[in-house]
Protein backbone atom coordinates (compact mmCIF):
# COMPACT_ATOMS: atom_id res chain seq x y z
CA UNK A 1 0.00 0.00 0.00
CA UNK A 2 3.22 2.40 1.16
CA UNK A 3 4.68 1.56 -2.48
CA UNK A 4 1.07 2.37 -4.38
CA UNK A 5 0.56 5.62 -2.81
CA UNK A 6 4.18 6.60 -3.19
CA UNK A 7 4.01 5.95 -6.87
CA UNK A 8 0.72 7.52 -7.35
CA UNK A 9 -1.35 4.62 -8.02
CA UNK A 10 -3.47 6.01 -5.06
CA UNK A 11 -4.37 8.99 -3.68
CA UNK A 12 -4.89 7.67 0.13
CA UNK A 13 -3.75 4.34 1.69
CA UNK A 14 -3.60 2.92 5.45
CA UNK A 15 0.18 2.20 5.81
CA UNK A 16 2.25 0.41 8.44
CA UNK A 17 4.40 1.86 10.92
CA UNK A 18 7.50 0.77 8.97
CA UNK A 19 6.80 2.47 6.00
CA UNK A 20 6.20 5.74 8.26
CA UNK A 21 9.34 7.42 7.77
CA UNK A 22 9.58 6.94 4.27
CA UNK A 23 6.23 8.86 3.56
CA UNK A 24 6.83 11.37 6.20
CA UNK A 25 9.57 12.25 4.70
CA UNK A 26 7.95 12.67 0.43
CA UNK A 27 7.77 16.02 -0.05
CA UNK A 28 4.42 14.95 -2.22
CA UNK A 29 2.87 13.19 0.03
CA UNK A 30 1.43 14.33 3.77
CA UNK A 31 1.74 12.08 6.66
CA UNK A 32 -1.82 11.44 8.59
CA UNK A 33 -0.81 10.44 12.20
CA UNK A 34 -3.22 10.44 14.59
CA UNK A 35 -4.26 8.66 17.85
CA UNK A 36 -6.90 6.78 18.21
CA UNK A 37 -9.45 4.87 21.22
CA UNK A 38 -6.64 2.15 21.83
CA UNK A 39 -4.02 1.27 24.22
CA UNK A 40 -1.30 -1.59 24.26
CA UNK A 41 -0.21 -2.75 27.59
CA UNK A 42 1.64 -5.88 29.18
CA UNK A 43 -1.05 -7.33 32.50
CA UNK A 44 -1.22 -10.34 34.22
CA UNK A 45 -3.91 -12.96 35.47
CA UNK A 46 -4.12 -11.40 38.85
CA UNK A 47 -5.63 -14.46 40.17
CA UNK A 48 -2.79 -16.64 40.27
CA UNK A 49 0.78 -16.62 41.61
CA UNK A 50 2.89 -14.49 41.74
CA UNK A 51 0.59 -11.89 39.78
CA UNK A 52 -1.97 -11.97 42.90
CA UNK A 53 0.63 -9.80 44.62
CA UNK A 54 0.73 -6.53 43.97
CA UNK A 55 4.39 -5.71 44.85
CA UNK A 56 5.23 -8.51 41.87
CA UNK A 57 2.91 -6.32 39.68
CA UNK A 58 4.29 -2.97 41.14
CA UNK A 59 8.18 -4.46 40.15
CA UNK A 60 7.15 -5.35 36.76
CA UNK A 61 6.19 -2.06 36.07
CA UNK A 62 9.03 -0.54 37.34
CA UNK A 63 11.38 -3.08 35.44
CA UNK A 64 9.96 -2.26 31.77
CA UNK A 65 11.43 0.82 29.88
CA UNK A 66 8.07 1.30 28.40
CA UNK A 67 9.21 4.41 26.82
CA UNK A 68 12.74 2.93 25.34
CA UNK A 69 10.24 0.56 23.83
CA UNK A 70 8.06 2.88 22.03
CA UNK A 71 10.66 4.89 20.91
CA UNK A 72 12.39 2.03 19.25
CA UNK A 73 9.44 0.53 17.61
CA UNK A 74 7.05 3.45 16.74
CA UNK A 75 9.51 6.21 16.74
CA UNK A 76 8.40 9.80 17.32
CA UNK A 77 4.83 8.81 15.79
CA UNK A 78 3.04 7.36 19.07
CA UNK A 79 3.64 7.81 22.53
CA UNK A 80 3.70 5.60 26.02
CA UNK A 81 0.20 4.97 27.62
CA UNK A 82 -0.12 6.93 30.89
CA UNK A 83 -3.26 5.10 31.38
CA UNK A 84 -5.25 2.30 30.51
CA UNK A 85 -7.60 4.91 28.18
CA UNK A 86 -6.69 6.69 25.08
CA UNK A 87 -5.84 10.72 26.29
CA UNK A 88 -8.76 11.26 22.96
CA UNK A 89 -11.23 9.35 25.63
CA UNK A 90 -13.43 11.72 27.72
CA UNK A 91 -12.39 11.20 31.30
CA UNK A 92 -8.65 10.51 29.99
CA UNK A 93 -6.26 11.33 33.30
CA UNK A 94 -2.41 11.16 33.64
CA UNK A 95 -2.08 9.18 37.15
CA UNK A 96 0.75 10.11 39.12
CA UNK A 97 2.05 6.76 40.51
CA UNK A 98 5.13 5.67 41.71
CA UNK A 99 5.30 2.51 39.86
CA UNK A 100 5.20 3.95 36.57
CA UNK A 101 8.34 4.98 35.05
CA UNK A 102 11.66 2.84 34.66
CA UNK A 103 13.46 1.70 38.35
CA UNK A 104 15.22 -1.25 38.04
CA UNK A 105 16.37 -1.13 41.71
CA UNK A 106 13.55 0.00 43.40
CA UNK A 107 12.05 -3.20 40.98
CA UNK A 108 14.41 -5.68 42.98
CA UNK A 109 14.01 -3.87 46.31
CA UNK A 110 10.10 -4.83 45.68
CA UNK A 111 10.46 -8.49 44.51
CA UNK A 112 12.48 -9.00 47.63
CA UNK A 113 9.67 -7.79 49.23
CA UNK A 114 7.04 -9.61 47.70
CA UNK A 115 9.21 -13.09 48.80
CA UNK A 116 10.75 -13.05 45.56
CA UNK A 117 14.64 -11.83 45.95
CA UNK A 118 16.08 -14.11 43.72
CA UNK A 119 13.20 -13.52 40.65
CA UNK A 120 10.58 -16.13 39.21
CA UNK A 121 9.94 -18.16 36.21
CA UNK A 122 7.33 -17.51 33.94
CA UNK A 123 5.53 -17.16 30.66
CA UNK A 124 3.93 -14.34 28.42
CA UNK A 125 1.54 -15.11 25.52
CA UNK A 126 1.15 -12.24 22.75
CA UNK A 127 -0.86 -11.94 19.68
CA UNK A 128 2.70 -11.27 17.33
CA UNK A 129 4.53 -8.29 18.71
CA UNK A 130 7.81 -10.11 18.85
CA UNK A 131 9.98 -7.40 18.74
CA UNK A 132 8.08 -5.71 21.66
CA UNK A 133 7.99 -8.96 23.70
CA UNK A 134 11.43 -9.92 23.34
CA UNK A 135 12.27 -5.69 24.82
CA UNK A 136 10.07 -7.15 27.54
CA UNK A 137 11.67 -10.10 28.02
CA UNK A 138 14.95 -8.36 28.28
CA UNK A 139 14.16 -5.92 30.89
CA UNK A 140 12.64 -8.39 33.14
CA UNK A 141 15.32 -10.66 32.80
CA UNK A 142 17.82 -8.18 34.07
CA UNK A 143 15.79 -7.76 37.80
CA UNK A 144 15.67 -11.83 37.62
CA UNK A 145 12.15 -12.34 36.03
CA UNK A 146 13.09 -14.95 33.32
CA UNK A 147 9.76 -14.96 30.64
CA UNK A 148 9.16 -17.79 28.23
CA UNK A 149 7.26 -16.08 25.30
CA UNK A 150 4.39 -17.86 23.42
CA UNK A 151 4.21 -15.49 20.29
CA UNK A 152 1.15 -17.01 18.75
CA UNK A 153 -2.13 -16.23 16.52
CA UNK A 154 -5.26 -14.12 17.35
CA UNK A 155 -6.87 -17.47 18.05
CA UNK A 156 -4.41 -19.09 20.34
CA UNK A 157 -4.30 -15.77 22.17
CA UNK A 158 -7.57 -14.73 22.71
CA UNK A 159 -8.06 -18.21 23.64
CA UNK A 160 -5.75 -18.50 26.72
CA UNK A 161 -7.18 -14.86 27.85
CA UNK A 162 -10.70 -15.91 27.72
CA UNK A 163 -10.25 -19.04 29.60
CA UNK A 164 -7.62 -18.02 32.32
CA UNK A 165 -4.56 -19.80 31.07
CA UNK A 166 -2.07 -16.53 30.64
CA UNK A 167 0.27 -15.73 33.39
CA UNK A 168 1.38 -12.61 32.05
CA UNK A 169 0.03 -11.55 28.76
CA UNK A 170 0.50 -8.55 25.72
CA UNK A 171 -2.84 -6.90 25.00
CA UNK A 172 -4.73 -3.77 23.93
CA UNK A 173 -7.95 -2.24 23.91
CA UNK A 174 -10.38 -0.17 22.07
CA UNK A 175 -13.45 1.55 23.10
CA UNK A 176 -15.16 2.24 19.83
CA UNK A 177 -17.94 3.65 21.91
CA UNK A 178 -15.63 6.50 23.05
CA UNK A 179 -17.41 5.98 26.29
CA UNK A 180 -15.36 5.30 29.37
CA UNK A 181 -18.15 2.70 31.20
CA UNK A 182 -17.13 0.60 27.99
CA UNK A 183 -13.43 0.66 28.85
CA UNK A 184 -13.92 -0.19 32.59
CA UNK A 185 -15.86 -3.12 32.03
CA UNK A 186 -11.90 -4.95 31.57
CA UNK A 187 -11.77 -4.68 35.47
CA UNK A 188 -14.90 -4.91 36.40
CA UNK A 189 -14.91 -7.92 38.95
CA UNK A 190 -17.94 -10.08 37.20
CA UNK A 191 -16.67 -9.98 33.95
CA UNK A 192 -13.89 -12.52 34.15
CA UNK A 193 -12.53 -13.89 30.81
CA UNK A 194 -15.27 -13.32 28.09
CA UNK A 195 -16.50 -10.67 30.03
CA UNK A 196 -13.51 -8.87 29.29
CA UNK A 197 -11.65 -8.61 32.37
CA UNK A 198 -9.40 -10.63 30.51
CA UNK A 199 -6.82 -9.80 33.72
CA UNK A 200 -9.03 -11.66 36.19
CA UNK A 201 -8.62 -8.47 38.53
CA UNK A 202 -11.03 -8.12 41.28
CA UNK A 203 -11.47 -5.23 44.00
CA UNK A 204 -14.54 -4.03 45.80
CA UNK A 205 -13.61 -0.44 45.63
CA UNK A 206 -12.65 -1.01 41.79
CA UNK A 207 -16.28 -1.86 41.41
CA UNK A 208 -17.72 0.86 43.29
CA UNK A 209 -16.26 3.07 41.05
CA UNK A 210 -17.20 1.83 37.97
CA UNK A 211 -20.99 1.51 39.45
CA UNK A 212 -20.34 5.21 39.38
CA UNK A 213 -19.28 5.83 36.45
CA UNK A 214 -21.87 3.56 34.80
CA UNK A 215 -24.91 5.11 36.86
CA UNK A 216 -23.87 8.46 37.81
CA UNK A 217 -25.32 11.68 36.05
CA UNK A 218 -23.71 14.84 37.05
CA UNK A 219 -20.40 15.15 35.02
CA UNK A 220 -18.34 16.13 37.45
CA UNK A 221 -19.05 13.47 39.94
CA UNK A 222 -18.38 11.15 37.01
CA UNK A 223 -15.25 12.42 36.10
CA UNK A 224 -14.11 12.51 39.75
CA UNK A 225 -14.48 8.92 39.49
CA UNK A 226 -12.59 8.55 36.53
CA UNK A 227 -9.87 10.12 37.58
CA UNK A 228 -10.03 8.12 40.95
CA UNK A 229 -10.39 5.10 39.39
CA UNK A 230 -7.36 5.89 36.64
CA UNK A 231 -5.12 6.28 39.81
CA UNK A 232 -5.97 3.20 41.72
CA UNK A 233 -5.65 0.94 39.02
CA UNK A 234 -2.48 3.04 38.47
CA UNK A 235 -1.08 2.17 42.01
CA UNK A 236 -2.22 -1.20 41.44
CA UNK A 237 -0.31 -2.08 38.14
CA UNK A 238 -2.89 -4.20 36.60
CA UNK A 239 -1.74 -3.33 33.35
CA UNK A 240 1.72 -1.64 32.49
CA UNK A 241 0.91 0.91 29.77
CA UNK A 242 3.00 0.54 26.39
CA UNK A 243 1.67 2.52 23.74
CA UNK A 244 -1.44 4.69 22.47
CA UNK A 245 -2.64 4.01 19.20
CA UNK A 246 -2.15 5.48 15.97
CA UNK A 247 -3.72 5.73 13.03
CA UNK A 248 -0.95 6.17 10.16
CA UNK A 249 -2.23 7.03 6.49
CA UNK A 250 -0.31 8.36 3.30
CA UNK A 251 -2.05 10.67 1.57
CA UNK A 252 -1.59 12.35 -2.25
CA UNK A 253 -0.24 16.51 -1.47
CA UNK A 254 -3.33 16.60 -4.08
CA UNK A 255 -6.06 15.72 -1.49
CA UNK A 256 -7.55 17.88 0.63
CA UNK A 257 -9.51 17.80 4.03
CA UNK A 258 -9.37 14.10 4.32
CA UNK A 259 -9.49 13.16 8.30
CA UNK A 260 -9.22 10.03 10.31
CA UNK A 261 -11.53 9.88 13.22
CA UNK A 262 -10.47 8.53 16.74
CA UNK A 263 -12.89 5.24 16.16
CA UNK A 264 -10.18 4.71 13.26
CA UNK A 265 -12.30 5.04 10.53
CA UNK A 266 -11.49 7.26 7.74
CA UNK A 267 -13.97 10.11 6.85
CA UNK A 268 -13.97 10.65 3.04
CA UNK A 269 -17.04 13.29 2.96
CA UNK A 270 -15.26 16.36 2.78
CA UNK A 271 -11.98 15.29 0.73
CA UNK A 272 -11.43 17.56 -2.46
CA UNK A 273 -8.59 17.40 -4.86
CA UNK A 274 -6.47 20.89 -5.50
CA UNK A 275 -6.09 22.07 -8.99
């Protein structure tokens, strides 16, 4: 598609990030980069060892360079996830958490804590993303985590989420709703596996907030919530946030006013051509 719309044989065309630079760079061409209602993230099945302890969770987060690993894959055209919603989401908010960032010491100091001083064996499934999993791999490896990856298909992934055979686990998740009751329903305590908590996280006061946000009316109460809610889970380290999503496009210098919305799809209704 990068190679059509680079030679003119079309005017627009949904590229990969690989081919990013290339068109960014064609003085004929313009660059549509945009994010969208997605995250990537690595989480856990909280309901088994060691992932039931939230000082293992807290140490994994502090032991990926999530922002090393953007920057090497996507470049300067996405950015880390500072929560588990998209910043384009209404009700988006940065946490301010002390397990997010990169610590590799204060990673140890908290596996020691947990019981675990010497590290752990175990494994992490992911729908492709080998490059990105083997980044993982390596920075968990060097605070004594050693992770087996299962690189696998859609199938074979979604499988072992639904049914509660991950231990640690690549995903992502978008809310084509826009809505953020849709995106809390992944922690939501009776939605286990094909409910979408594919994380198998429970907590009573996680719940009460999302009853909240799912029932309450005034705005600002809601968005309190939100923003309570964003910094629990935050503190929690349910998920470790990797990267927002994109949307990348090339598009003819000829075409004009041709967007891409948030939900991803392309909106063709005002696009002219210049003269």
């Amino acid at each position: 598609r990068s190679v059509e719309v680079e030679s003119g044989g079309v005017d627009i065309a949904s590229i990969d990030i690989s081919a990013v630079p290339t068109i960014a760079e064609n003085p004929d061409l313009t660059l549509v980069n945009e994010p969208i209602l997605n995250t990537s993230y690595v989480s856990f099945n909280c309901s088994v060892e060691p992932f039931d302890n939230v000082k293992v969770r807290q140490a994994i987060s502090l032991a990926i360079d999530c922002d090393a690993i953007v920057e090497a894959i996507y470049g300067d055209y996405a950015e880390t996830a500072k929560s588990f919603i998209s910043p384009v989401m209404w009700g988006y908010y940065e946490a301010d958490s002390e397990y997010m960032g990169y610590d590799p010491e204060r990673a140890k100091e908290l596996l020691a804590e947990a019981g675990y001083p010497d590290g752990f064996s175990c494994t992490m499934i992911s729908n492709g993303q080998q490059s990105m999993a083997e980044m993982i791999q390596a920075n968990l490896a060097a605070v004594g985590i050693n992770v087996e990856l299962n690189v696998t298909d859609f199938s074979n992934w979604l499988d072992a989420l639904v049914n509660g055979k991950q231990e640690m686990y690549i995903g992502g998740w978008t809310v084509p709703s826009g809505d953020v009751s849709e995106a809390y329903a992944a922690f939501y305590s009776e939605n286990f596996g094909s409910g979408g908590n594919r994380s198998f996280y429970a907590n009573d006061e996680v719940d009460a907030l999302i009853e909240t946000i799912d029932s309450e009316t005034d705005e600002d109460a809601r968005l309190a919530a939100c923003q309570e809610l964003q910094q629990l889970l935050a503190d929690e380290c349910v998920t470790v946030g990797l990267n927002v999503g994109y949307t990348y496009w090339g598009v003819s210098s000829s075409v004009e006013n041709f967007e891409v919305l948030p939900t991803q799809s392309a909106n063709y209704y005002k696009v002219t051509f210049a003269e």
